[in-house]
ModelCIF file with pLDDT and N, C-alpha, C, O atoms, coordinates in Angstrom:
data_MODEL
#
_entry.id   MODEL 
#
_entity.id                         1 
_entity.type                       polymer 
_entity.pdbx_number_of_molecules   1 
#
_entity_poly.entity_id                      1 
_entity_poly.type                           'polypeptide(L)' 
_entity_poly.nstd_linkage                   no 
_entity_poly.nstd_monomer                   no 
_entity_poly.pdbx_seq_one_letter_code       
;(UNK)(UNK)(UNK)(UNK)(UNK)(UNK)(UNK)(UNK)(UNK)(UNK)(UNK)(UNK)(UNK)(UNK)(UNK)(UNK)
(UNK)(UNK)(UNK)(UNK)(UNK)(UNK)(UNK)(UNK)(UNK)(UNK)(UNK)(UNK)(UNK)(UNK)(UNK)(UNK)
(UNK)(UNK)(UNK)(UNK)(UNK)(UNK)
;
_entity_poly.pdbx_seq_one_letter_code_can   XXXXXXXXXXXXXXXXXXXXXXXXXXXXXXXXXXXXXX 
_entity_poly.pdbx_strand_id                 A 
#
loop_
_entity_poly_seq.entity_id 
_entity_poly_seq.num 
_entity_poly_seq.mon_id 
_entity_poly_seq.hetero 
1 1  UNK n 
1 2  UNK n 
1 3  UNK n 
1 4  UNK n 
1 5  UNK n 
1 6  UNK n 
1 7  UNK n 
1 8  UNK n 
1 9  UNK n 
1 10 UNK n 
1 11 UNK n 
1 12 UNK n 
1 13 UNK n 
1 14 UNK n 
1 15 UNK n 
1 16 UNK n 
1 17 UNK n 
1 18 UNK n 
1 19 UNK n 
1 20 UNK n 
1 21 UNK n 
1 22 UNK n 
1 23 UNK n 
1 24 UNK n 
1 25 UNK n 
1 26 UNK n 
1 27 UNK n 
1 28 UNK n 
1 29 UNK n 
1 30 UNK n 
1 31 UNK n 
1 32 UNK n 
1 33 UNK n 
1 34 UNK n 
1 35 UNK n 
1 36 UNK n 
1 37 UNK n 
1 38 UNK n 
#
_struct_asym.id          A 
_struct_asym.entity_id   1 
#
loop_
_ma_qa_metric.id 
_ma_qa_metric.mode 
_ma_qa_metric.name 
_ma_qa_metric.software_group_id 
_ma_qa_metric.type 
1 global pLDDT . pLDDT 
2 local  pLDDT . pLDDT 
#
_ma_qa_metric_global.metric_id      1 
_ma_qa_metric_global.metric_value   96.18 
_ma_qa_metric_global.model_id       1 
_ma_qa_metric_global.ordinal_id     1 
#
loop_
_ma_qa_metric_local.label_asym_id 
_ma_qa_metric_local.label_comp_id 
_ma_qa_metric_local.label_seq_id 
_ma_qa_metric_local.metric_id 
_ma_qa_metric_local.metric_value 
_ma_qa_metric_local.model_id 
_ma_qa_metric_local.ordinal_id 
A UNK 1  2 97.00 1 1  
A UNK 2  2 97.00 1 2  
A UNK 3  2 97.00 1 3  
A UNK 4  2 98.00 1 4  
A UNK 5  2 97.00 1 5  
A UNK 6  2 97.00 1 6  
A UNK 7  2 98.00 1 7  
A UNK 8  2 98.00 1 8  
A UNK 9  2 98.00 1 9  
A UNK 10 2 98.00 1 10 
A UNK 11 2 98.00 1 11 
A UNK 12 2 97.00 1 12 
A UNK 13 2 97.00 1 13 
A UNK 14 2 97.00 1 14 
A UNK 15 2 96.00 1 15 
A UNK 16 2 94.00 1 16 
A UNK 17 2 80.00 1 17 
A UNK 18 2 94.00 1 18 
A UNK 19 2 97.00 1 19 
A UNK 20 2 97.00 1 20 
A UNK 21 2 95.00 1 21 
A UNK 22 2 96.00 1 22 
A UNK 23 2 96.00 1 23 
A UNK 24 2 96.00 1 24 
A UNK 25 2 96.00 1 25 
A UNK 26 2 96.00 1 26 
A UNK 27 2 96.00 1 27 
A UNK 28 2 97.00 1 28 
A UNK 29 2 97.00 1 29 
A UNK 30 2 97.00 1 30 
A UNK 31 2 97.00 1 31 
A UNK 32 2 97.00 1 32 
A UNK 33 2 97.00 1 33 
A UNK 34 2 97.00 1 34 
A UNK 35 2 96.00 1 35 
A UNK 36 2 95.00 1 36 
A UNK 37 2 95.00 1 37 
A UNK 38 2 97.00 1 38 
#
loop_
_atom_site.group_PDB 
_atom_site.id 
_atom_site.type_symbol 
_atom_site.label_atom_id 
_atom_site.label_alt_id 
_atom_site.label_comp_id 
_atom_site.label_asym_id 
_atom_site.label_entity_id 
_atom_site.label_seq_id 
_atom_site.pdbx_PDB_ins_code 
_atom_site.Cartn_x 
_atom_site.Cartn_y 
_atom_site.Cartn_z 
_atom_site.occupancy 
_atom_site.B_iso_or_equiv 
_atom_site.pdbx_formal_charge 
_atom_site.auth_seq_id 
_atom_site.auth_comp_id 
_atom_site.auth_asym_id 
_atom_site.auth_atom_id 
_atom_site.pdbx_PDB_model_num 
ATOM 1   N N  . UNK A 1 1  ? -62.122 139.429 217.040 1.00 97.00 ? 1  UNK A N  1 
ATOM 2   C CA . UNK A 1 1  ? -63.053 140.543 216.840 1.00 97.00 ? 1  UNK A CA 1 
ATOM 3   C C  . UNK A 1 1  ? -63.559 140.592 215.406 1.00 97.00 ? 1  UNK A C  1 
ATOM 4   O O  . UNK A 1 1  ? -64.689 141.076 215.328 1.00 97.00 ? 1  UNK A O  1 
ATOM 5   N N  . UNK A 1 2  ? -63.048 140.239 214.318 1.00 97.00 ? 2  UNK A N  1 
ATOM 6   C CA . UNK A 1 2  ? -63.000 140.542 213.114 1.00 97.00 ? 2  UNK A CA 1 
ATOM 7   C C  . UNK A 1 2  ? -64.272 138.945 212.696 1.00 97.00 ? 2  UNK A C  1 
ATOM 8   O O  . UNK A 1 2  ? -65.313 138.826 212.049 1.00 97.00 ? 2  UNK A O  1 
ATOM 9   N N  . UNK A 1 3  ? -63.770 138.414 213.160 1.00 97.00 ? 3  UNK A N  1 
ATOM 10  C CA . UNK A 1 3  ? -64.443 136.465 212.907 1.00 97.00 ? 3  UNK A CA 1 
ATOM 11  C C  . UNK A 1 3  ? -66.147 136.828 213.684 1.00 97.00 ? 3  UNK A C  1 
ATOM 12  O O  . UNK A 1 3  ? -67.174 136.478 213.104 1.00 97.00 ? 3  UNK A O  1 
ATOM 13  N N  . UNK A 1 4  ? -66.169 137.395 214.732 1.00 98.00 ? 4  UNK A N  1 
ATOM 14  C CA . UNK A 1 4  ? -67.294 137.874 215.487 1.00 98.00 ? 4  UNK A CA 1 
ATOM 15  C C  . UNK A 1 4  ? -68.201 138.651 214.597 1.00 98.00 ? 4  UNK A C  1 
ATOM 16  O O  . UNK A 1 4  ? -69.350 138.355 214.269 1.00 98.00 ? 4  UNK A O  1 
ATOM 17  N N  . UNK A 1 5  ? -67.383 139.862 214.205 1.00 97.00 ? 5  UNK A N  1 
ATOM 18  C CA . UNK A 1 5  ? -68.525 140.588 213.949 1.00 97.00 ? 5  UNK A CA 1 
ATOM 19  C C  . UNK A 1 5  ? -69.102 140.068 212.685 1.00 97.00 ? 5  UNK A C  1 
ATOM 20  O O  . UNK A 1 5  ? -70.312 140.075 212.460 1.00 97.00 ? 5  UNK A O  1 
ATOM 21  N N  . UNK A 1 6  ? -67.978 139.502 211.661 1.00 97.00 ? 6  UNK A N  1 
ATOM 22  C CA . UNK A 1 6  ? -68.931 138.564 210.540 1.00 97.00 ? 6  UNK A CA 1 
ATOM 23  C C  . UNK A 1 6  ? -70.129 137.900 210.812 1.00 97.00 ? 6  UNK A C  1 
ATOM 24  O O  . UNK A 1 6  ? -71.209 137.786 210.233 1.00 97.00 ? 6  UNK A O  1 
ATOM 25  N N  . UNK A 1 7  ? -69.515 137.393 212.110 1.00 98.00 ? 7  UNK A N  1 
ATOM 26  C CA . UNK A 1 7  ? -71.171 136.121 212.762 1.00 98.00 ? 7  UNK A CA 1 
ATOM 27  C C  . UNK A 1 7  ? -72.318 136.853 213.110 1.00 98.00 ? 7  UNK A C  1 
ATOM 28  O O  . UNK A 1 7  ? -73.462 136.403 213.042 1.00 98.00 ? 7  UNK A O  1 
ATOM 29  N N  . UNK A 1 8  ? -71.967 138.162 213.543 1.00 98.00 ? 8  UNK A N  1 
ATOM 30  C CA . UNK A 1 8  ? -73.078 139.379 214.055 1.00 98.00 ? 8  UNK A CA 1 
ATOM 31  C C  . UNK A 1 8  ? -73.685 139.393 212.625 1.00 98.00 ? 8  UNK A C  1 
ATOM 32  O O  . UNK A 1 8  ? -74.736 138.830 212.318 1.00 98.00 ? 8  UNK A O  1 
ATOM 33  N N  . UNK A 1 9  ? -72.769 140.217 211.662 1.00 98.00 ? 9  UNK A N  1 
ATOM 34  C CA . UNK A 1 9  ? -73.654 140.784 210.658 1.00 98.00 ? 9  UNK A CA 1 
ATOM 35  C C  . UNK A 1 9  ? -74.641 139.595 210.030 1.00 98.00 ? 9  UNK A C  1 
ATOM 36  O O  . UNK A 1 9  ? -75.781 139.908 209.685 1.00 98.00 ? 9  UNK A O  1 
ATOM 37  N N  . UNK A 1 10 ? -74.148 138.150 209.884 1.00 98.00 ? 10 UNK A N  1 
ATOM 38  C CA . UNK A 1 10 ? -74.857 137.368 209.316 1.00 98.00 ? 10 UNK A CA 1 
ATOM 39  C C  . UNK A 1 10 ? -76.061 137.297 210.401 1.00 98.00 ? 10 UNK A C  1 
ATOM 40  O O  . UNK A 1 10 ? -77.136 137.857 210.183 1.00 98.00 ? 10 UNK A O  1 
ATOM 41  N N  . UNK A 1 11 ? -75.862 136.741 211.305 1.00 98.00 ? 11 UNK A N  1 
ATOM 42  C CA . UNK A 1 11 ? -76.782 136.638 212.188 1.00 98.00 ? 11 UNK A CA 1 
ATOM 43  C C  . UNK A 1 11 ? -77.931 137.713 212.371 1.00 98.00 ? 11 UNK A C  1 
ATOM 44  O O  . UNK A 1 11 ? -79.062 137.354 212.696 1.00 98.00 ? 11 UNK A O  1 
ATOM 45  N N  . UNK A 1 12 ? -77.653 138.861 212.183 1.00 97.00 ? 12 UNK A N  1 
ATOM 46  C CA . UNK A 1 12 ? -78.972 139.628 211.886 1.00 97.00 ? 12 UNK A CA 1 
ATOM 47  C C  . UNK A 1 12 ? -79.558 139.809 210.705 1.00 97.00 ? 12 UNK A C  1 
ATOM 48  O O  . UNK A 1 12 ? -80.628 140.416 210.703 1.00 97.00 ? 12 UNK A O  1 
ATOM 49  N N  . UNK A 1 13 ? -79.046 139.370 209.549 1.00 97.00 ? 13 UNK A N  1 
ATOM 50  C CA . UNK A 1 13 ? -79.175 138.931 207.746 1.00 97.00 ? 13 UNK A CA 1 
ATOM 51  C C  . UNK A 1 13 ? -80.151 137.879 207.975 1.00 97.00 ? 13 UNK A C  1 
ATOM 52  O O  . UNK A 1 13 ? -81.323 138.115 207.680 1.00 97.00 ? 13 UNK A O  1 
ATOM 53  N N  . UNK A 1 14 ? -79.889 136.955 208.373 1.00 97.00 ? 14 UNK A N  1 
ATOM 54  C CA . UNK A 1 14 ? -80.680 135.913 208.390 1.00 97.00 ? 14 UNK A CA 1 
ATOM 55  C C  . UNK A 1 14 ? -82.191 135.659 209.997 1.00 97.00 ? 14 UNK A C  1 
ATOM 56  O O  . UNK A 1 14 ? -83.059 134.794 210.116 1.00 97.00 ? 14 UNK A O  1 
ATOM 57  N N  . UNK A 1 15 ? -81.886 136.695 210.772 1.00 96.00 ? 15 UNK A N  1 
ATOM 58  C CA . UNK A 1 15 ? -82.957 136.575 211.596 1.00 96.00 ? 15 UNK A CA 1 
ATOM 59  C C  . UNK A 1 15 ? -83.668 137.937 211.427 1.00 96.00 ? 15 UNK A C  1 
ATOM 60  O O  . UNK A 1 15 ? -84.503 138.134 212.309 1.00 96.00 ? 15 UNK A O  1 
ATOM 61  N N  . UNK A 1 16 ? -83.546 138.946 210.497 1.00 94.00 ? 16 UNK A N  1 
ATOM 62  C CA . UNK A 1 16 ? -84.212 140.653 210.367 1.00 94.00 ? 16 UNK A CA 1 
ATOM 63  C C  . UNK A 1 16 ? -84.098 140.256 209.230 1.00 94.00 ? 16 UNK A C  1 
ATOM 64  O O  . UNK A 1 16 ? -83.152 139.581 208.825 1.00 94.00 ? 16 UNK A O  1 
ATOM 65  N N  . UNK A 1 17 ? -85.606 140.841 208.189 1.00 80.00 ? 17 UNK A N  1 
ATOM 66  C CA . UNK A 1 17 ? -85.756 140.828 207.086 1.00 80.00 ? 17 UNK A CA 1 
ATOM 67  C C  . UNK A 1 17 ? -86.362 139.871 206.088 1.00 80.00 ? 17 UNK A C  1 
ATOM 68  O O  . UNK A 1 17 ? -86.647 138.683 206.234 1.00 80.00 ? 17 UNK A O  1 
ATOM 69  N N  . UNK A 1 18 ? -86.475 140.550 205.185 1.00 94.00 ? 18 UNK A N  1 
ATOM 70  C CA . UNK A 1 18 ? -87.317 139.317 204.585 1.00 94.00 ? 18 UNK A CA 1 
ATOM 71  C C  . UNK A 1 18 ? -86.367 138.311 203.424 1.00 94.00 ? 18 UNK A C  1 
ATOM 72  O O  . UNK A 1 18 ? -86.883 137.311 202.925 1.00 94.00 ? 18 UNK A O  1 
ATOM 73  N N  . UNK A 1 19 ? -85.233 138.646 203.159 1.00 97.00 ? 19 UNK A N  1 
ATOM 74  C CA . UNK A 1 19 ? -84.048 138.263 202.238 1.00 97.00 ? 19 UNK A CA 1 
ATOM 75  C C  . UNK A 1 19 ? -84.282 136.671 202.393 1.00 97.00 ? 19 UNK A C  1 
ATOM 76  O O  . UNK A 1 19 ? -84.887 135.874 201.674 1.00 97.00 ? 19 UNK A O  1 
ATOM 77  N N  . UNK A 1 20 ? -83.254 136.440 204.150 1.00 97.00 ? 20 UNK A N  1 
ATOM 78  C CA . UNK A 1 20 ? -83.325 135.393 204.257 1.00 97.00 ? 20 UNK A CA 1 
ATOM 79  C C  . UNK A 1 20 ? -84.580 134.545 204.497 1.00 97.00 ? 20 UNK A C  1 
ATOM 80  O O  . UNK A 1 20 ? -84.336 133.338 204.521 1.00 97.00 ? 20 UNK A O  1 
ATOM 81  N N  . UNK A 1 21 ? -85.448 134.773 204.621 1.00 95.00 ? 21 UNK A N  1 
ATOM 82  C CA . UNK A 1 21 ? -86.998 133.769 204.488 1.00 95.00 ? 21 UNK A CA 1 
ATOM 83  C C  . UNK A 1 21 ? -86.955 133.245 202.696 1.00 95.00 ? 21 UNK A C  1 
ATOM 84  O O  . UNK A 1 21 ? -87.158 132.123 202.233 1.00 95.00 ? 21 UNK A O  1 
ATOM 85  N N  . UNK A 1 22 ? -86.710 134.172 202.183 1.00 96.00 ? 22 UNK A N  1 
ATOM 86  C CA . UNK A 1 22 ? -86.997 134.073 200.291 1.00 96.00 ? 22 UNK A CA 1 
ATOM 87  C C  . UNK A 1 22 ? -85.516 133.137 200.536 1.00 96.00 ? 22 UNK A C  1 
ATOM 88  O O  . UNK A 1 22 ? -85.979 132.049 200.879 1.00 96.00 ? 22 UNK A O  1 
ATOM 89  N N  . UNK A 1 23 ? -84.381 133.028 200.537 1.00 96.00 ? 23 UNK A N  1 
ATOM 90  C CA . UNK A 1 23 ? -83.144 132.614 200.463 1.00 96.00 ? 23 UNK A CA 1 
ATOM 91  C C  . UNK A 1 23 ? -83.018 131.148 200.953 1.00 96.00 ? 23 UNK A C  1 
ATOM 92  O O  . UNK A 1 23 ? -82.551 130.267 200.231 1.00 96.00 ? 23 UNK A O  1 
ATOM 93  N N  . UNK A 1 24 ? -83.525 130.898 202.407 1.00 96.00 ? 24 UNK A N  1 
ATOM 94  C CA . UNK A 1 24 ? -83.763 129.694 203.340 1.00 96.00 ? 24 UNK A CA 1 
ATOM 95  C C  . UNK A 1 24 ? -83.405 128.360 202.137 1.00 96.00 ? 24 UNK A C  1 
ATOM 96  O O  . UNK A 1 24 ? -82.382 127.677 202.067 1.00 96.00 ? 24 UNK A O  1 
ATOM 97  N N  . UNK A 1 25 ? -84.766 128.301 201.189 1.00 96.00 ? 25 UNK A N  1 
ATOM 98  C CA . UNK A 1 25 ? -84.223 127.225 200.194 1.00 96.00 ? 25 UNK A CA 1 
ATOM 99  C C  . UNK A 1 25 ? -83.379 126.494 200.073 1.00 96.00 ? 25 UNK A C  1 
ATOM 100 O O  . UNK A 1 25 ? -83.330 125.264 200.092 1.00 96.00 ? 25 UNK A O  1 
ATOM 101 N N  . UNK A 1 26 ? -82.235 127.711 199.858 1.00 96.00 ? 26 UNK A N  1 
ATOM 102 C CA . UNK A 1 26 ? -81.196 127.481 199.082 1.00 96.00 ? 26 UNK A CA 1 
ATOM 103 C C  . UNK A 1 26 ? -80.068 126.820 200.104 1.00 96.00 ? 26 UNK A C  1 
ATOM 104 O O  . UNK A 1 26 ? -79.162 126.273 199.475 1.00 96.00 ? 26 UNK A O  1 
ATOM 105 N N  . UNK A 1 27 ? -79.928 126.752 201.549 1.00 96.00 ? 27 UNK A N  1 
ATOM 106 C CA . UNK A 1 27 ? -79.317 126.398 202.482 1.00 96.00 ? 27 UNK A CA 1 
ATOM 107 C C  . UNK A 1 27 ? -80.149 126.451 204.041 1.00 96.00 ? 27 UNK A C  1 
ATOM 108 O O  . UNK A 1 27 ? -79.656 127.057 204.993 1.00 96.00 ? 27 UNK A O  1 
ATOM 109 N N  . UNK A 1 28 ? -81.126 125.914 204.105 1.00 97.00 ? 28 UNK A N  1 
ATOM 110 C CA . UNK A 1 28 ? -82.118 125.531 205.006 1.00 97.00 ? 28 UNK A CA 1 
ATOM 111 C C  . UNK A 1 28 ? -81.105 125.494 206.749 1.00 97.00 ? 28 UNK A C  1 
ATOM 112 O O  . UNK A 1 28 ? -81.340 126.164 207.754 1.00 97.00 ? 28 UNK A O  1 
ATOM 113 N N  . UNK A 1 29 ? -80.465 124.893 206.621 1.00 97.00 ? 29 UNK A N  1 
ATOM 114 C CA . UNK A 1 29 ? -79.640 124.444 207.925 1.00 97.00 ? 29 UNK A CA 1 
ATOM 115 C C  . UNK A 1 29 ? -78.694 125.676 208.136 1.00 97.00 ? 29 UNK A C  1 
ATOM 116 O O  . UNK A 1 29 ? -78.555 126.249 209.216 1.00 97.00 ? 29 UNK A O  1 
ATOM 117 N N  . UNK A 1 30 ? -78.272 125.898 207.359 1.00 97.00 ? 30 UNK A N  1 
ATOM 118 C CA . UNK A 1 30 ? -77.455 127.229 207.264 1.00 97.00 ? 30 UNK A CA 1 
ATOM 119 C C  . UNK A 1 30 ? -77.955 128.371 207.895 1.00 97.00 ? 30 UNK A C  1 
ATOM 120 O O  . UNK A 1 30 ? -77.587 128.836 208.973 1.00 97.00 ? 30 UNK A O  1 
ATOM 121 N N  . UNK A 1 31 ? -79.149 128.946 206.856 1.00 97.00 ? 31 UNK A N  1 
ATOM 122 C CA . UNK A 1 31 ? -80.028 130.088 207.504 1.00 97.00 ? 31 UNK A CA 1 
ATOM 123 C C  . UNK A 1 31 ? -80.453 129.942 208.957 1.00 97.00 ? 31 UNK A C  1 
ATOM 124 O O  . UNK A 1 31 ? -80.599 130.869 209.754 1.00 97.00 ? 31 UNK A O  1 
ATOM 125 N N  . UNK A 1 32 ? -80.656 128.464 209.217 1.00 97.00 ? 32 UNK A N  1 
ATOM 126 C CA . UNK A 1 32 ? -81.658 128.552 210.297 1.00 97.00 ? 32 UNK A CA 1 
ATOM 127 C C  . UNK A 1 32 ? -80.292 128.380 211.393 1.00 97.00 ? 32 UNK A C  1 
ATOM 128 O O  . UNK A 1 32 ? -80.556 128.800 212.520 1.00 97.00 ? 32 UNK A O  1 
ATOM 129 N N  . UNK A 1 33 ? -79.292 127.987 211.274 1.00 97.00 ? 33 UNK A N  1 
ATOM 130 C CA . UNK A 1 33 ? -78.434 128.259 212.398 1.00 97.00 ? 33 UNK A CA 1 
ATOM 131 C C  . UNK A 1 33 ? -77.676 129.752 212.648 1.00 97.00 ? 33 UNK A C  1 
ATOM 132 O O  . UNK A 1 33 ? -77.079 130.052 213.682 1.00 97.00 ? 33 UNK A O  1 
ATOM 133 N N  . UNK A 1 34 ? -77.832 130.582 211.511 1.00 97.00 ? 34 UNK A N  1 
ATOM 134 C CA . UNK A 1 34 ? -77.048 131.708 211.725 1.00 97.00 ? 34 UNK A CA 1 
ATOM 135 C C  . UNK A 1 34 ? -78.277 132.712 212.121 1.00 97.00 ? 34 UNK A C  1 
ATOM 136 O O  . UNK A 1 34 ? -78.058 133.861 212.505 1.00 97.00 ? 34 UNK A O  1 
ATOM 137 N N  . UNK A 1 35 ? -79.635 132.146 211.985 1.00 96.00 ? 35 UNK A N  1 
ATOM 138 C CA . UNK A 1 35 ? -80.631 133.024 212.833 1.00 96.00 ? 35 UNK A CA 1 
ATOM 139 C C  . UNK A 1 35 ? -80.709 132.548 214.372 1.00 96.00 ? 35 UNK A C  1 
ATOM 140 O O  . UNK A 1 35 ? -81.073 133.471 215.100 1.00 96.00 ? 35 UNK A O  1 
ATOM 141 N N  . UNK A 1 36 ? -80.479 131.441 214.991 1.00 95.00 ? 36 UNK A N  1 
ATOM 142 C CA . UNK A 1 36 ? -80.680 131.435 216.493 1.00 95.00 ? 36 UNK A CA 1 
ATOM 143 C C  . UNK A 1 36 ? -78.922 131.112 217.073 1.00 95.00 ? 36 UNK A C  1 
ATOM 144 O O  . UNK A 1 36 ? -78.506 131.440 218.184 1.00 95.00 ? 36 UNK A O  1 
ATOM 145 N N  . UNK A 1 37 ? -78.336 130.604 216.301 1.00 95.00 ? 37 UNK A N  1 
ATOM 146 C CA . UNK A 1 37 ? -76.628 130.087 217.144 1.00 95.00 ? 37 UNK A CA 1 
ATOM 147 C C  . UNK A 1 37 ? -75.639 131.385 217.229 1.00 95.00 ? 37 UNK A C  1 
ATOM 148 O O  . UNK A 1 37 ? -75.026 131.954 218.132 1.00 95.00 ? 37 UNK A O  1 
ATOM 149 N N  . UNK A 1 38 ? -75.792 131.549 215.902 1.00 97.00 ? 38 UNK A N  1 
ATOM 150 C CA . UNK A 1 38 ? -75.037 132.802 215.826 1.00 97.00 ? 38 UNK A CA 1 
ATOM 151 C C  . UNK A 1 38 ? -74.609 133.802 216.581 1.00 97.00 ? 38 UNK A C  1 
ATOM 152 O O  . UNK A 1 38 ? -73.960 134.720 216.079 1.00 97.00 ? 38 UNK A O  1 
#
């Protein structure tokens, strides 16, 4: 439960907002998997 909801909160960090679009750069593969896998 605890490992989950981390993946939740990232997962809407990186698919809501404009943070992660400006951020992407910096870990391209990263952002873009914790916006659709997550």
């Amino acid at each position: 439960k605890a490992g989950a909801a981390q993946f939740i909160v990232w997962h809407h960090l990186a698919f809501y907002g404009p943070m992660a679009d400006h951020a992407r750069i910096i870990a391209p593969a990263v952002i873009d998997w914790l916006s659709s896998s997550a």
